[in-house]
Protein backbone atom coordinates (compact mmCIF):
# COMPACT_ATOMS: atom_id res chain seq x y z
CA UNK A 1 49.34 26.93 22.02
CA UNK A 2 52.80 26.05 21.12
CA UNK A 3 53.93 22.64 20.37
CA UNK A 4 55.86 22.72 23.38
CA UNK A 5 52.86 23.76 25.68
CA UNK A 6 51.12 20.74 24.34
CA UNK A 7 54.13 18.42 25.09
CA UNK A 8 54.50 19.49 28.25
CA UNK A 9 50.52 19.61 29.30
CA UNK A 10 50.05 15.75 28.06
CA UNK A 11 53.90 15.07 29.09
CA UNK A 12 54.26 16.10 32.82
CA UNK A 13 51.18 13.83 33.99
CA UNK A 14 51.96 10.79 31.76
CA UNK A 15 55.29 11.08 33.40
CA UNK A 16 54.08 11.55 36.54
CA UNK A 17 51.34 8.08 36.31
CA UNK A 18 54.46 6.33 35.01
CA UNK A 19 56.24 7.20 37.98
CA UNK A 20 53.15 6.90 40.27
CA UNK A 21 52.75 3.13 39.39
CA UNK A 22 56.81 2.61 39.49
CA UNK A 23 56.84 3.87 43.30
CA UNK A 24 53.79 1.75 43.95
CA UNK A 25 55.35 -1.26 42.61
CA UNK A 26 58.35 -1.17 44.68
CA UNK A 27 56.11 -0.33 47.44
CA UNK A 28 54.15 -3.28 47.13
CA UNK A 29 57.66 -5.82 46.65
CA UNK A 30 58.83 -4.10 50.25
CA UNK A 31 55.72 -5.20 51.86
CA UNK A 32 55.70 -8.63 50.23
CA UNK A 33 59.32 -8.89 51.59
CA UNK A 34 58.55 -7.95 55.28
CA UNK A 35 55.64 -10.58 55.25
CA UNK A 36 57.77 -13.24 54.19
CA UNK A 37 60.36 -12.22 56.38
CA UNK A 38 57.44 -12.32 59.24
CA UNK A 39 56.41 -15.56 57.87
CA UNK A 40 59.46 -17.28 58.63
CA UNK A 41 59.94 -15.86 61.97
CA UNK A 42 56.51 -17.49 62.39
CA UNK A 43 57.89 -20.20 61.33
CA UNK A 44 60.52 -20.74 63.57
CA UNK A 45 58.41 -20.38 66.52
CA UNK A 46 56.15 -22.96 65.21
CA UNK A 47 59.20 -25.16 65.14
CA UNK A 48 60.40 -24.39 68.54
CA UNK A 49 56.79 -24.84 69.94
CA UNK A 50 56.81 -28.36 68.08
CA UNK A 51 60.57 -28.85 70.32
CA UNK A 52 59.07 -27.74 73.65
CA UNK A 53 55.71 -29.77 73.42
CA UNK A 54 57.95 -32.75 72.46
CA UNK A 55 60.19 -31.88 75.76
CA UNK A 56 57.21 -31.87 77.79
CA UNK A 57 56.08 -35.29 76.46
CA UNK A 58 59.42 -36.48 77.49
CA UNK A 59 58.82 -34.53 80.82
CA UNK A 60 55.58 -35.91 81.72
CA UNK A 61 56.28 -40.48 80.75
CA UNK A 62 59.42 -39.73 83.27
CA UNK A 63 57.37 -38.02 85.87
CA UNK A 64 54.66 -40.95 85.07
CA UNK A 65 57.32 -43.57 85.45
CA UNK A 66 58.52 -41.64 88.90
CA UNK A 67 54.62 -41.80 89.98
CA UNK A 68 54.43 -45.52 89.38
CA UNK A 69 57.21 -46.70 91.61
């Protein structure tokens, strides 16, 4: 065996683990960045629940007020 051979035979797969984990790494930051992006959409619907309950409220003392008179 050549000393090439042997470069290449422990070579190729070291490269290709090295690469392996760098894919997987940006894999794993894409995913992190559509939950967060889900998150805040989540978020924003909490917030516009929060609005509508508080319209209601304001809804149901005017119908309350109409009831009394």
């Amino acid at each position: 065996m050549t000393d090439t051979q042997l470069y290449l035979a422990v070579g190729l797969p070291v490269f290709a683990v090295l690469i392996n984990i760098v894919v997987g790494v940006l894999q794993h930051s894409s995913v992190n960045a559509r939950f967060s992006g889900i998150d805040s959409r989540f978020n924003n619907l909490e917030t516009r629940f929060t609005n509508l309950e508080a319209c209601f409220e304001t809804l149901i003392s005017r119908v309350a007020i109409l009831d009394r008179h």
